[in-house]
Each structure stands twice: as structure tokens, then as C-alpha cells.
C-alpha atoms as a PDB file:
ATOM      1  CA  UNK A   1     183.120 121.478-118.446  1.00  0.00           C
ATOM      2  CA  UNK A   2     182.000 120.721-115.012  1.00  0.00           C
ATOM      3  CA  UNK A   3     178.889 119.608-113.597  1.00  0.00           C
ATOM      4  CA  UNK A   4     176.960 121.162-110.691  1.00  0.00           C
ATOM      5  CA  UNK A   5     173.089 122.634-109.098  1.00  0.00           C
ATOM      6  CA  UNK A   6     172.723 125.875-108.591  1.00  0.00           C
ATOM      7  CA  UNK A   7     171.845 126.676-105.233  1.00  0.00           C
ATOM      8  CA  UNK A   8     170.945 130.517-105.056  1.00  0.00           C
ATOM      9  CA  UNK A   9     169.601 133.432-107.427  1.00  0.00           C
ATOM     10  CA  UNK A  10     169.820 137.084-106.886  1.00  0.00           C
ATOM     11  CA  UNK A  11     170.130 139.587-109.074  1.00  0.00           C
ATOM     12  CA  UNK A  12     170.251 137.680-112.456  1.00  0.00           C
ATOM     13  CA  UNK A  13     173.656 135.759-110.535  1.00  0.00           C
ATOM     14  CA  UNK A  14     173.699 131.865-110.342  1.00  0.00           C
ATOM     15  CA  UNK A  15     175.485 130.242-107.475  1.00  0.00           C
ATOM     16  CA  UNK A  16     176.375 127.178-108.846  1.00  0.00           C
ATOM     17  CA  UNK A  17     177.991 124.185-106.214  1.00  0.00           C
ATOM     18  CA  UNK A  18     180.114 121.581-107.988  1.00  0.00           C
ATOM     19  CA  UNK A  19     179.880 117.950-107.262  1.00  0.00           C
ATOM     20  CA  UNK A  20     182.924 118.648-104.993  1.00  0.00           C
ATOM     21  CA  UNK A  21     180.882 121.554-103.190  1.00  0.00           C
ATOM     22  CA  UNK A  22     182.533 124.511-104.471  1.00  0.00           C
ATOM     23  CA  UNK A  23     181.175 127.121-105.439  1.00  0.00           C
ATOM     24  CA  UNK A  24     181.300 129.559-108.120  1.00  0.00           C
ATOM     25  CA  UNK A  25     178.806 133.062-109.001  1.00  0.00           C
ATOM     26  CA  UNK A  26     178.145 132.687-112.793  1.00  0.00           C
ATOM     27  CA  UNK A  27     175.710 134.101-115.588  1.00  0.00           C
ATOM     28  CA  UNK A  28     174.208 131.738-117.829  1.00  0.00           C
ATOM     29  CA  UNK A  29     174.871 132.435-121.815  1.00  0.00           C
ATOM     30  CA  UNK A  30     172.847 134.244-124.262  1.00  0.00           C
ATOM     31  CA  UNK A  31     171.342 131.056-125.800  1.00  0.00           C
ATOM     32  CA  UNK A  32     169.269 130.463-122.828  1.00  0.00           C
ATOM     33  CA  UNK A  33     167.091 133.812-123.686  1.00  0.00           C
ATOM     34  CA  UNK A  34     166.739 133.197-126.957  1.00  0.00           C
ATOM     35  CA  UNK A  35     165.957 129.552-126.006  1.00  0.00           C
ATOM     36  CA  UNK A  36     163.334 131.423-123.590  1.00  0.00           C
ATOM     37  CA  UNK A  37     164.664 128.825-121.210  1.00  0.00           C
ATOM     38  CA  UNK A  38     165.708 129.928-117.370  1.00  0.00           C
ATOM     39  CA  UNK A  39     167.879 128.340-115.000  1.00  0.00           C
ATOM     40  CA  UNK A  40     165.903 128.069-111.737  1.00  0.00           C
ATOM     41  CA  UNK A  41     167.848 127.114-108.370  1.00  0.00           C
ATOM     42  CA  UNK A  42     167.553 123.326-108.073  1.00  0.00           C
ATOM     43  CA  UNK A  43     168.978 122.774-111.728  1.00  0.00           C
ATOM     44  CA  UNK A  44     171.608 120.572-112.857  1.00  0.00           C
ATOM     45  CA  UNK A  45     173.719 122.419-114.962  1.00  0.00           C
ATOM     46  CA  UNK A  46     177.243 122.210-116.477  1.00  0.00           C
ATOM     47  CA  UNK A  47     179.705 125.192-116.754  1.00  0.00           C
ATOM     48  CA  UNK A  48     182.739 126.619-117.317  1.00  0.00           C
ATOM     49  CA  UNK A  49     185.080 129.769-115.856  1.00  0.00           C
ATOM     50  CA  UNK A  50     182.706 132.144-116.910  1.00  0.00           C
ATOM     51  CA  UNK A  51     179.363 131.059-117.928  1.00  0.00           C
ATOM     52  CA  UNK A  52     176.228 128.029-117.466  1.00  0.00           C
ATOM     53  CA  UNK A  53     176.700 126.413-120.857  1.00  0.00           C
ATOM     54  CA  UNK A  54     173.470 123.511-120.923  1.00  0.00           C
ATOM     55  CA  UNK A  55     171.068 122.742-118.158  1.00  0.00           C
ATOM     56  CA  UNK A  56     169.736 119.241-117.803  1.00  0.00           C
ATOM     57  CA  UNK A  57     166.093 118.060-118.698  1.00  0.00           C
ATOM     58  CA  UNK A  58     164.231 118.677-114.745  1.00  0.00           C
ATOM     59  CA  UNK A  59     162.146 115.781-113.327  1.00  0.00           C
ATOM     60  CA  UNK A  60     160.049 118.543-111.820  1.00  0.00           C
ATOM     61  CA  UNK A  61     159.405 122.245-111.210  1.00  0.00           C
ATOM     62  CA  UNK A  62     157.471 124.387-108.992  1.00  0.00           C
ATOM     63  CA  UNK A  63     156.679 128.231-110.688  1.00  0.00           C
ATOM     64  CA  UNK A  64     155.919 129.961-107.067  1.00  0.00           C
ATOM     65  CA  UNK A  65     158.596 129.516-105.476  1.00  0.00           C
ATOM     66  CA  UNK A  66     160.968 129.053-108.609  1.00  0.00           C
ATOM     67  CA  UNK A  67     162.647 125.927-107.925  1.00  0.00           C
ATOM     68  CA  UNK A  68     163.137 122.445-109.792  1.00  0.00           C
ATOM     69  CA  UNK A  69     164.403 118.815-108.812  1.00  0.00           C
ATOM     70  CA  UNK A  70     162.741 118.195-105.663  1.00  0.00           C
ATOM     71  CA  UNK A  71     162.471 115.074-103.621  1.00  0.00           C
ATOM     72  CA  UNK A  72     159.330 116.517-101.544  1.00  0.00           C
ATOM     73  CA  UNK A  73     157.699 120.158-100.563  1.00  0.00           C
ATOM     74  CA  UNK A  74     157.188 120.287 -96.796  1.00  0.00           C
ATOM     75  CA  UNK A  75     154.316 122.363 -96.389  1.00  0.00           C
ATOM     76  CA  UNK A  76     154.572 124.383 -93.391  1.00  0.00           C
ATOM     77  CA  UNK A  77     151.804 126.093 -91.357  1.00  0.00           C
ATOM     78  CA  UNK A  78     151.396 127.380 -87.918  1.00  0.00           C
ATOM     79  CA  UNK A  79     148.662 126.189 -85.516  1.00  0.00           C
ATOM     80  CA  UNK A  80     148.242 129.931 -84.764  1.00  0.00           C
ATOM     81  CA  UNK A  81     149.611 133.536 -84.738  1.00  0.00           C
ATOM     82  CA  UNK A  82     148.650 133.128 -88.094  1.00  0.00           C
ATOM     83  CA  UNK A  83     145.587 130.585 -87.237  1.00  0.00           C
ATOM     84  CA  UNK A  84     145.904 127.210 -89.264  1.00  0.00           C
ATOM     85  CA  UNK A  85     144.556 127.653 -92.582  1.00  0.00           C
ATOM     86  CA  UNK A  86     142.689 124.690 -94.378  1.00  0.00           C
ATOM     87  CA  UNK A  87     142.149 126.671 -97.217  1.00  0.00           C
ATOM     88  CA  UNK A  88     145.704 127.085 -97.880  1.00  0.00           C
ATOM     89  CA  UNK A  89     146.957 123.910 -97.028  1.00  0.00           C
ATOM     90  CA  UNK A  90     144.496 122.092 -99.835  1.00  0.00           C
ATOM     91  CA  UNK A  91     145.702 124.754-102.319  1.00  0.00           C
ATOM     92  CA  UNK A  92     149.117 123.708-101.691  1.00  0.00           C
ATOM     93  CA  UNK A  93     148.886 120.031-102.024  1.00  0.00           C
ATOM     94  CA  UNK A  94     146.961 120.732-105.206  1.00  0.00           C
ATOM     95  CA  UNK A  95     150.078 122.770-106.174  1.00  0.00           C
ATOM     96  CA  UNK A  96     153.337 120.345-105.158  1.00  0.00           C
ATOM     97  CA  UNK A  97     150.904 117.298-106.431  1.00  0.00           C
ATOM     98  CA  UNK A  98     150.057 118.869-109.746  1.00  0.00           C
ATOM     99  CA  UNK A  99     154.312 119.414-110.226  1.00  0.00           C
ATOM    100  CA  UNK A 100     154.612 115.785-109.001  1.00  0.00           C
ATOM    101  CA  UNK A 101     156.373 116.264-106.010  1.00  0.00           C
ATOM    102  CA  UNK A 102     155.420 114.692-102.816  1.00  0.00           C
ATOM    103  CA  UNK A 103     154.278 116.374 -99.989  1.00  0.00           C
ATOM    104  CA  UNK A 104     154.382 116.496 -96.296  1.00  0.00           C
ATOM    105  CA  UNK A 105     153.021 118.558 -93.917  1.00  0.00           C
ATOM    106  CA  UNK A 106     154.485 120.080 -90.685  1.00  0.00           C
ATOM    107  CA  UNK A 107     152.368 122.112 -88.410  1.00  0.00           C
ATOM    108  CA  UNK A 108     154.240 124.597 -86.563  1.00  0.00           C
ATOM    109  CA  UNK A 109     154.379 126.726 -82.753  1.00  0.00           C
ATOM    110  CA  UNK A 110     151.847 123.661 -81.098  1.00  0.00           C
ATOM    111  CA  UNK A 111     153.053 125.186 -78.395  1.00  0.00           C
ATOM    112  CA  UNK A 112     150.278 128.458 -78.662  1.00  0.00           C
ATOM    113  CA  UNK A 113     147.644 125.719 -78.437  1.00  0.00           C
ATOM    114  CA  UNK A 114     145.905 125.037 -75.530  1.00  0.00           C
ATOM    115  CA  UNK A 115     144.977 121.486 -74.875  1.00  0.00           C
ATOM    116  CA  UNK A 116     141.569 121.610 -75.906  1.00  0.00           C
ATOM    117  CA  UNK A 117     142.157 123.715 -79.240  1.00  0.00           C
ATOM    118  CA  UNK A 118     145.219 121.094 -80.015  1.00  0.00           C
ATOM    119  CA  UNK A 119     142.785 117.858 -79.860  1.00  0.00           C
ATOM    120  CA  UNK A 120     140.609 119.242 -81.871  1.00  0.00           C
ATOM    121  CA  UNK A 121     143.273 120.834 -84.399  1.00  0.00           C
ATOM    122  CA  UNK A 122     144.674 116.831 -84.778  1.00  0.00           C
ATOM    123  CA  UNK A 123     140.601 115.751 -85.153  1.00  0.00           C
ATOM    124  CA  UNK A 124     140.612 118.241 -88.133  1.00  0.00           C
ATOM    125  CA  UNK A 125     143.925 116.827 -89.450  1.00  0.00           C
ATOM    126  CA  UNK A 126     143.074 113.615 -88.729  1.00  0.00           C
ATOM    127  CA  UNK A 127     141.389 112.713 -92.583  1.00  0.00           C
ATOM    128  CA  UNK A 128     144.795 114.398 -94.010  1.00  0.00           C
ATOM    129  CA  UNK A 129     147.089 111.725 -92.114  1.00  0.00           C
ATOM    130  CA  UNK A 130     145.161 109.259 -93.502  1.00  0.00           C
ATOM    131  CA  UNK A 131     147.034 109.888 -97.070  1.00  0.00           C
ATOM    132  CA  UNK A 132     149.836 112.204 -96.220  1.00  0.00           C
ATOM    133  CA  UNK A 133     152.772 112.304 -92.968  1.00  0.00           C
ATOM    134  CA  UNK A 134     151.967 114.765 -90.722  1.00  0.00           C
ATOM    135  CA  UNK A 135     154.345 115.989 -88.370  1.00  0.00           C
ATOM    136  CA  UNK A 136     153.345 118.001 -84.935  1.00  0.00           C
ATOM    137  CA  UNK A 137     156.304 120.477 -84.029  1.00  0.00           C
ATOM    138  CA  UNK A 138     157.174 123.602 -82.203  1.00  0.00           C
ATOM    139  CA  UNK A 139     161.104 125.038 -82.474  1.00  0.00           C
ATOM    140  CA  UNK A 140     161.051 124.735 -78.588  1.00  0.00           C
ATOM    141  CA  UNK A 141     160.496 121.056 -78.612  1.00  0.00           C
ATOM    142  CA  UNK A 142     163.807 119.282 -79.284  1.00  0.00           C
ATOM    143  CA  UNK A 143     162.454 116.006 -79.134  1.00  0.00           C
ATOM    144  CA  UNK A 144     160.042 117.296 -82.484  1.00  0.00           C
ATOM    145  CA  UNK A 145     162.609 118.414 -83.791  1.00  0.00           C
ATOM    146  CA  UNK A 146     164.881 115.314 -84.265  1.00  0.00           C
ATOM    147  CA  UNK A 147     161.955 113.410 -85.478  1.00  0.00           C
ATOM    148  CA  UNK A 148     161.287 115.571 -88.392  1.00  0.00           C
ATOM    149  CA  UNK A 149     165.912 115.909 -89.170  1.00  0.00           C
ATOM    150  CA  UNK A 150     165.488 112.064 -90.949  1.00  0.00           C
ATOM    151  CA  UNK A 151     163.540 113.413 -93.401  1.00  0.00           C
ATOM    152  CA  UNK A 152     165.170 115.960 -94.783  1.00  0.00           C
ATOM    153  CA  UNK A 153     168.598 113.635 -95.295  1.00  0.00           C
ATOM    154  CA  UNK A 154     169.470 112.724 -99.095  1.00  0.00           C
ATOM    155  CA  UNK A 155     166.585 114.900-100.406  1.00  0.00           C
ATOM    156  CA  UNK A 156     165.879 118.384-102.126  1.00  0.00           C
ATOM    157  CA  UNK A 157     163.210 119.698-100.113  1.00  0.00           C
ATOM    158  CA  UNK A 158     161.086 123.131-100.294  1.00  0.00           C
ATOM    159  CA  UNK A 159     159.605 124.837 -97.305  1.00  0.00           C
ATOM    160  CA  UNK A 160     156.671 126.577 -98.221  1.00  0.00           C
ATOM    161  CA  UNK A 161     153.495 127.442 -96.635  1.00  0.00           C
ATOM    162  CA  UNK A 162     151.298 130.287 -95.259  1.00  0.00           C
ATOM    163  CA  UNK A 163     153.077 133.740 -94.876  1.00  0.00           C
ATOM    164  CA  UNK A 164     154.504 134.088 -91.362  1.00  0.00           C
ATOM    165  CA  UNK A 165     154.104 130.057 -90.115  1.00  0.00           C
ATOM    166  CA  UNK A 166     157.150 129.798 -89.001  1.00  0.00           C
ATOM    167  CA  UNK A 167     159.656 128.040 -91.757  1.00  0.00           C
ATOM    168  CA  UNK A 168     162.702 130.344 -91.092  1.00  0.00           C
ATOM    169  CA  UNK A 169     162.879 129.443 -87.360  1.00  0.00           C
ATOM    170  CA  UNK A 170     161.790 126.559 -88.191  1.00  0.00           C
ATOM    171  CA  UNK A 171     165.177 125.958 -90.425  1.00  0.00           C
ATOM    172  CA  UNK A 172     167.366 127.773 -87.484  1.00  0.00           C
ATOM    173  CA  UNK A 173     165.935 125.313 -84.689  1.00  0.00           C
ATOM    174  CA  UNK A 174     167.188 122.243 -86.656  1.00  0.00           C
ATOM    175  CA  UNK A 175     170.604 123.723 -87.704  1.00  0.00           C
ATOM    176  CA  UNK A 176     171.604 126.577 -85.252  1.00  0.00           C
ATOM    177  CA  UNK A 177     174.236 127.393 -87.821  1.00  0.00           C
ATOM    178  CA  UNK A 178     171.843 129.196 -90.232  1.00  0.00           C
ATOM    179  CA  UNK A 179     170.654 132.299 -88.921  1.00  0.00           C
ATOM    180  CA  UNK A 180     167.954 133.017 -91.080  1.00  0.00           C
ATOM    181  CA  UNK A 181     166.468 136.296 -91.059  1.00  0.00           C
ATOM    182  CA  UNK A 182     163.030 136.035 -88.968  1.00  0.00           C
ATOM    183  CA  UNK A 183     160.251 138.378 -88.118  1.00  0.00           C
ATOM    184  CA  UNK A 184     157.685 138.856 -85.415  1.00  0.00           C
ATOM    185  CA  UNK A 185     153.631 138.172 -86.834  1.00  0.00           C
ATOM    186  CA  UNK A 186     151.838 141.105 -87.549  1.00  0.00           C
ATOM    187  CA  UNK A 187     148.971 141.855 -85.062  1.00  0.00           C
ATOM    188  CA  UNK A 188     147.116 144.238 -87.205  1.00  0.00           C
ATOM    189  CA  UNK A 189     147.122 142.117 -90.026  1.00  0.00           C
ATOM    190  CA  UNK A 190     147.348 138.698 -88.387  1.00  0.00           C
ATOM    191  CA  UNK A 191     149.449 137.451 -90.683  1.00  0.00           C
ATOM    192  CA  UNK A 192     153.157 137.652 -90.882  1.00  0.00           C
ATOM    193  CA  UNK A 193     155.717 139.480 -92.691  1.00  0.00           C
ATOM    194  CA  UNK A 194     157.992 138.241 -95.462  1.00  0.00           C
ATOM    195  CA  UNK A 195     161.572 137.843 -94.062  1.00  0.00           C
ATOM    196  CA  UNK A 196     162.505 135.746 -97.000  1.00  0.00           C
ATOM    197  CA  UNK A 197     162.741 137.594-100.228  1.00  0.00           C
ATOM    198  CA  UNK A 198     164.679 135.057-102.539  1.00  0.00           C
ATOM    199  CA  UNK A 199     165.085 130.951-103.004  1.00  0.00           C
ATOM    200  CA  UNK A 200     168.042 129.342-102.110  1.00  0.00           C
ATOM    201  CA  UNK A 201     169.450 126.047-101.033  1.00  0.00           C
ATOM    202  CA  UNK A 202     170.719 125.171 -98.070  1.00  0.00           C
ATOM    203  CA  UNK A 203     172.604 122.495 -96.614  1.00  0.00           C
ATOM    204  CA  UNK A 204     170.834 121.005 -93.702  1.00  0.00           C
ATOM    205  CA  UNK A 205     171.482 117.206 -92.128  1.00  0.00           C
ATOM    206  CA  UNK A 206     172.440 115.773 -95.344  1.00  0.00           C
ATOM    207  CA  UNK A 207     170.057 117.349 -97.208  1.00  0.00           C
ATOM    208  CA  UNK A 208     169.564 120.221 -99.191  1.00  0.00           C
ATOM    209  CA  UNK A 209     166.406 122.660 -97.908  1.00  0.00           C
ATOM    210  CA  UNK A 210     164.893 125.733 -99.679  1.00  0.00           C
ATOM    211  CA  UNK A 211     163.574 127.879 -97.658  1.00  0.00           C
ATOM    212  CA  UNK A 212     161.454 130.203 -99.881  1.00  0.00           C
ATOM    213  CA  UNK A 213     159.348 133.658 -99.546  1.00  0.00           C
ATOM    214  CA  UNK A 214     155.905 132.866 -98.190  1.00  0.00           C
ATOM    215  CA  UNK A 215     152.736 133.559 -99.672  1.00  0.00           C
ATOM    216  CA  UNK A 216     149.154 134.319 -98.506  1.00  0.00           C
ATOM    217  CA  UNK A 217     147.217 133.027-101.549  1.00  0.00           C
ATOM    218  CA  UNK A 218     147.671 130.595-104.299  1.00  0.00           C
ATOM    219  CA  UNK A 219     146.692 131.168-108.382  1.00  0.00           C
ATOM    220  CA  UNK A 220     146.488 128.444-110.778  1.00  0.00           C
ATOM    221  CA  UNK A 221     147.673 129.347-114.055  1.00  0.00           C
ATOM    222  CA  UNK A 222     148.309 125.950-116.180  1.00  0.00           C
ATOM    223  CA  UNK A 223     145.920 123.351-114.355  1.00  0.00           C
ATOM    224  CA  UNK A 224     142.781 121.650-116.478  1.00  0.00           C
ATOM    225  CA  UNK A 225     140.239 121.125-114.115  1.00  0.00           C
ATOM    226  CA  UNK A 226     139.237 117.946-115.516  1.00  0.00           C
ATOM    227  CA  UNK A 227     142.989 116.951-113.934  1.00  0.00           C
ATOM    228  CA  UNK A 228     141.823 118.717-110.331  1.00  0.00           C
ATOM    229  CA  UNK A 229     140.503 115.094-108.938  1.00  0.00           C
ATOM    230  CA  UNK A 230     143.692 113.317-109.210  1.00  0.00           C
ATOM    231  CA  UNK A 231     145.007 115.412-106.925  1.00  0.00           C
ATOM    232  CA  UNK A 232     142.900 114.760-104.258  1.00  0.00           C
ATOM    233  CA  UNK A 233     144.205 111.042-102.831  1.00  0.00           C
ATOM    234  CA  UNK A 234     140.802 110.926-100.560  1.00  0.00           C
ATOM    235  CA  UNK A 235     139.146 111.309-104.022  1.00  0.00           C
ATOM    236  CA  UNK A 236     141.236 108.720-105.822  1.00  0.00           C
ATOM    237  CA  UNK A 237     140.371 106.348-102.958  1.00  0.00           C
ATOM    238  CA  UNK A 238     137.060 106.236-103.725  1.00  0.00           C
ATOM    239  CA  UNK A 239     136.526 107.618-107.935  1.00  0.00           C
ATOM    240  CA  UNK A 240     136.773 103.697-109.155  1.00  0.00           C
ATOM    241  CA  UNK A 241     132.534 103.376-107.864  1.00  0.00           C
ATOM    242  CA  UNK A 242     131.843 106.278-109.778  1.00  0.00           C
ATOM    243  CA  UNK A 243     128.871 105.671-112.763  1.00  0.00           C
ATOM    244  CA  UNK A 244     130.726 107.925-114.937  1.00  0.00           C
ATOM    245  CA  UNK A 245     134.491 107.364-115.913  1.00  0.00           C
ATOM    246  CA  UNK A 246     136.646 110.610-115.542  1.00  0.00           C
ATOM    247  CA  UNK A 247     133.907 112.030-113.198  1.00  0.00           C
ATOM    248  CA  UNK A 248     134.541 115.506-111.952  1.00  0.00           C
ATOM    249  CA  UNK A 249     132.621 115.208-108.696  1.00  0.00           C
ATOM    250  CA  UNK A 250     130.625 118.237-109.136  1.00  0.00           C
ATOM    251  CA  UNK A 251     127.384 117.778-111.147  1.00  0.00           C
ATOM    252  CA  UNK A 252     127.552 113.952-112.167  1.00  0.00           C
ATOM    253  CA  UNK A 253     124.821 111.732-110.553  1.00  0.00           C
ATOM    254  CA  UNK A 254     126.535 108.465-109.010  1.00  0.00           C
ATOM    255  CA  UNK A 255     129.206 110.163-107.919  1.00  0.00           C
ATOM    256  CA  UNK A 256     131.369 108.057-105.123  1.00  0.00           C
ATOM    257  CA  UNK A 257     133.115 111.174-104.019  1.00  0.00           C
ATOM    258  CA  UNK A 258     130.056 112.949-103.060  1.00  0.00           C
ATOM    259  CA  UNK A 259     128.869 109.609-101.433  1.00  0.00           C
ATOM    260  CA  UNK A 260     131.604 109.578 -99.605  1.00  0.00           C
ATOM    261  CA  UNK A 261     131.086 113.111 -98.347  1.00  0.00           C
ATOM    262  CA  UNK A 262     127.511 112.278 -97.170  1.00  0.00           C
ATOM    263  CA  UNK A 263     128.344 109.490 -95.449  1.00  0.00           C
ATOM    264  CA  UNK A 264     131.295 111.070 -93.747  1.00  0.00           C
ATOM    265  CA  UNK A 265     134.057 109.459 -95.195  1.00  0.00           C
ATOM    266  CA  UNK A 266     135.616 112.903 -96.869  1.00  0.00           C
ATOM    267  CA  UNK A 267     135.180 115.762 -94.571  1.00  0.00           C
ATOM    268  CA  UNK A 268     131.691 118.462 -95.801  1.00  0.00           C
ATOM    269  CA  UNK A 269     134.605 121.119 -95.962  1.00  0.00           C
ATOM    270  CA  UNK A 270     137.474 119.518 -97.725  1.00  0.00           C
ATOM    271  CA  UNK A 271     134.634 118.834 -99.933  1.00  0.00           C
ATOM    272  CA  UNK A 272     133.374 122.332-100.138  1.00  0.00           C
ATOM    273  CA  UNK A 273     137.085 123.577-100.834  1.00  0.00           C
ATOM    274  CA  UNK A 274     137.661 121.477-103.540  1.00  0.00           C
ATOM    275  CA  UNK A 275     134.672 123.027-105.388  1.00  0.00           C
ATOM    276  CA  UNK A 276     135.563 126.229-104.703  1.00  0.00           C
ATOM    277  CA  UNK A 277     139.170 125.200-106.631  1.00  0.00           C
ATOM    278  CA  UNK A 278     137.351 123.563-109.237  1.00  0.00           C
ATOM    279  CA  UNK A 279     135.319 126.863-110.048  1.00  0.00           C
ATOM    280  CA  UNK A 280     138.285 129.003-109.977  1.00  0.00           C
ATOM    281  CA  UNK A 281     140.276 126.572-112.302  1.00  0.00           C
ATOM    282  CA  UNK A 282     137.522 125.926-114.848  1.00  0.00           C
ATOM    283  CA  UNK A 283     137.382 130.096-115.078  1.00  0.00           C
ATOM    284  CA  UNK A 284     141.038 131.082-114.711  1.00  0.00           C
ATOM    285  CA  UNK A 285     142.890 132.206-117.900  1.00  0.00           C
ATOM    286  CA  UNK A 286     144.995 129.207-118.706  1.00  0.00           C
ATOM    287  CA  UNK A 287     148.724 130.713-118.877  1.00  0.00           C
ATOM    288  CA  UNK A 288     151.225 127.575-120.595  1.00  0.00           C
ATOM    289  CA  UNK A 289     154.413 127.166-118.969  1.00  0.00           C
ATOM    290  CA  UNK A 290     157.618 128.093-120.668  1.00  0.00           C
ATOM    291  CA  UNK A 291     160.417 125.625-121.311  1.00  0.00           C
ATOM    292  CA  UNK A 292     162.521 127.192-118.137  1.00  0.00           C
END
């Protein structure tokens, strides 16, 4: 038996790279459907000639994109052509935080901005680096670009983020050798067009990077909202001074969080968001995950 990740799915066929780096195009075995377990790209498997025989227990998974075993989910989106969307970035870190992964966020083509519209883009952000990295980029600007190459070395990392923000030229600016398939923004829509249509990992400076199919809105199938405030580290910060232990931050009188919000310590709209996401949690259909 031999020991490897896959690194691609199409078409029900498992690229699987061996600890050596080859690789081989296998199926996995009948067990795994009557198991109802699925191999996703990021898993450790082991294998033989023919066939993915086991699949090791994952330390985390995403379900959109389909990927498991990452080190971090760098959560790409554009400063414009599509405009930066708050909306979606909060629904993301709820997303990679609720599947324990750790985020960072990369905002993409700066170089649309003006210098007035980028100041005040960075005063928006500017609660957000407070608890996560941000990084500033544009795939003209080498000198961005070799800032953000350290992080991606020794990890599995996802790129994901808004529909048409830029993560496939994003990937071909910091390894020329890719090629990834890219596509212009739509100006009817305003959003762009999905170049990627499957997950796969690639090798990039000593990492390994997915680059995944975008999306323009979120669902959230398996999350409690009484879990939603833990993934809010602003909340966290502050949730100790509330009256009431496991406080939700919506109704509850001596509530920290909303103090915080009145006083201007947590942004009115991050705020606002978050209770929008709360109301949509607490009356979504709760769908349980299956084992793969």
C-alpha cells in the first residue's frame, strides 16, 4: 500500500500524488459508497495499482468548495470590477472559522482604486486587521506579490472569495508557470464569470494552493446559531462583560457586544450583518454533514 493526497477530482477520477510526488488517476472502492463516505481533494489516503483502499480521519473540511486538510483559506476579493463586498467577506470568515481553518484575507486589483476610494477602503478594513492579516495586492505589483509568496510555503491553502475577484490571476502572477484559465468581469452583470469549474491542488512556492470555482452567495446548512458568536473574534473580545453567559447578542439586555457597537468599538454594519446571519441561521433547514 502506499500513502498519498489527492490533489484533483473530475469526473468521479482521483489524482492521487505519492509522498514521492508521483502521480497516479485512481477510483476509490465500493466500500466508500456504502460507507456513504467521499474522498474530497485534500485527503490523505492510501492505495494500491488500481484503487483508494482507506482514507485518513481529516482535521478539517470545507463543503463549498469540497476540500479537506487545510492550513488556512485565503479569502480573496477585489477592491472593484466586482466592488468589495462586506457582506461576503463576513459570510466567509463565518464559513472557514466554523470548519476551523484560519483565515486571511487578500484584497485584490488596488490598482482600480483611486487614492481617495483606497483610504477609505483600508478605513473600512481597518476593524478586520485588528483580528485577522490583511494583505493589499494587485497582480501588477511585484513587490505585493512577494510579500504575500511566504505565506503560502509549507501550507494547504484555499483561494476562495467573491465570483470574478481575481484568484486565478492572482495564482498566475505568483507562479507564471500555471496558466490558469481567466476571464474578463461581466459589465452587465458586474460580477464575473466562473473560469474555474473544479478543485484542485496546486503546487505553488512550497506550498500546495486550491484554487476553487467562485461563488456569489453563501448558505449555511449545519451551523447552530447559538455557535454564530464564536465566530466573530471582535465579539469574543468583548462577550466575557456580558450579564448573560452564552449571550447571543441579539435580544439580551447587558449585552457587551452591542455596547461595543454603540460606543464604536465594533463597526454599526459588521454589527448589522451579523444579525442578518443570525436570522438566516436560526431559520435555515439544518442539513447534518455526512461522514465524507
Amino acid at each position: 500500500m502506499t500513502r498519498g493526497r489527492i490533489t484533483k477530482l473530475i469526473g468521479g477520477q482521483y489524482t492521487v500524488k505519492d509522498e514521492r510526488g508521483k502521480a497516479v488517476v485512481l477510483k476509490p472502492l465500493g466500500k466508500f459508497r456504502h460507507l456513504d463516505l467521499s474522498p474530497k481533494v485534500g485527503d490523505i489516503v492510501t492505495f494500491d495499482a488500481e484503487r483508494i483502499v482507506s482514507m485518513e480521519p481529516r482535521k478539517n473540511e470545507l463543503l463549498r468548495p469540497p476540500i479537506a486538510n487545510v492550513d488556512q483559506a485565503i479569502l480573496i476579493h477585489s477592491a472593484k470590477e466586482p466592488d468589495f463586498s462586506f457582506t461576503l467577506l463576513d459570510r466567509f470568515l463565518v464559513m472557514v472559522e466554523h470548519s476551523g481553518i484560519d483565515p486571511l484575507i487578500v484584497v485584490t486589483k488596488t490598482d482600480l482604486l483611486d487614492t481617495e476610494e483606497m483610504d477609505q477602503l483600508r478605513a473600512d478594513l481597518a476593524h478586520y486587521e485588528k483580528h485577522y492579516t490583511v494583505y493589499y495586492t494587485t497582480v501588477h505589483d511585484n513587490a505585493t506579490l512577494e510579500v504575500l509568496k511566504p505565506t503560502i510555503k509549507d501550507c494547504v491553502s484555499v483561494f476562495a472569495g467573491q465570483t470574478g475577484s481575481g484568484k486565478s490571476s492572482l495564482l498566475n502572477a505568483l507562479d507564471i508557470q500555471l496558466k490558469l484559465q481567466t476571464d474578463a468581469i461581466s459589465k452587465a452583470l458586474g460580477r464575473g464569470k466562473h473560469t474555474t469549474r473544479h478543485t484542485e491542488l496546486l503546487e505553488v512556492h512550497g506550498g500546495l494552493v486550491a484554487d476553487t470555482p467562485g461563488f456569489s452567495k453563501l448558505a449555511f446548512f449545519d451551523l447552530d446559531e447559538a455557535d454564530l458568536p464564536q465566530y466573530y473574534p471582535d465579539f469574543l473580545a468583548v462577550a466575557d462583560n456580558c450579564k448573560f453567559r452564552g449571550c447571543r447578542h441579539i435580544n439580551e439586555p447587558g449585552c457587551a457586544v452591542k455596547e461595543a457597537v454603540d460606543n464604536g468599538r465594533i463597526p454599526t454594519q459588521r454589527y448589522a450583518r451579523y444579525r442578518f446571519i443570525y436570522e438566516e441561521v436560526n431559520t435555515t433547514e439544518k442539513t447534518y454533514r455526512k461522514k465524507g
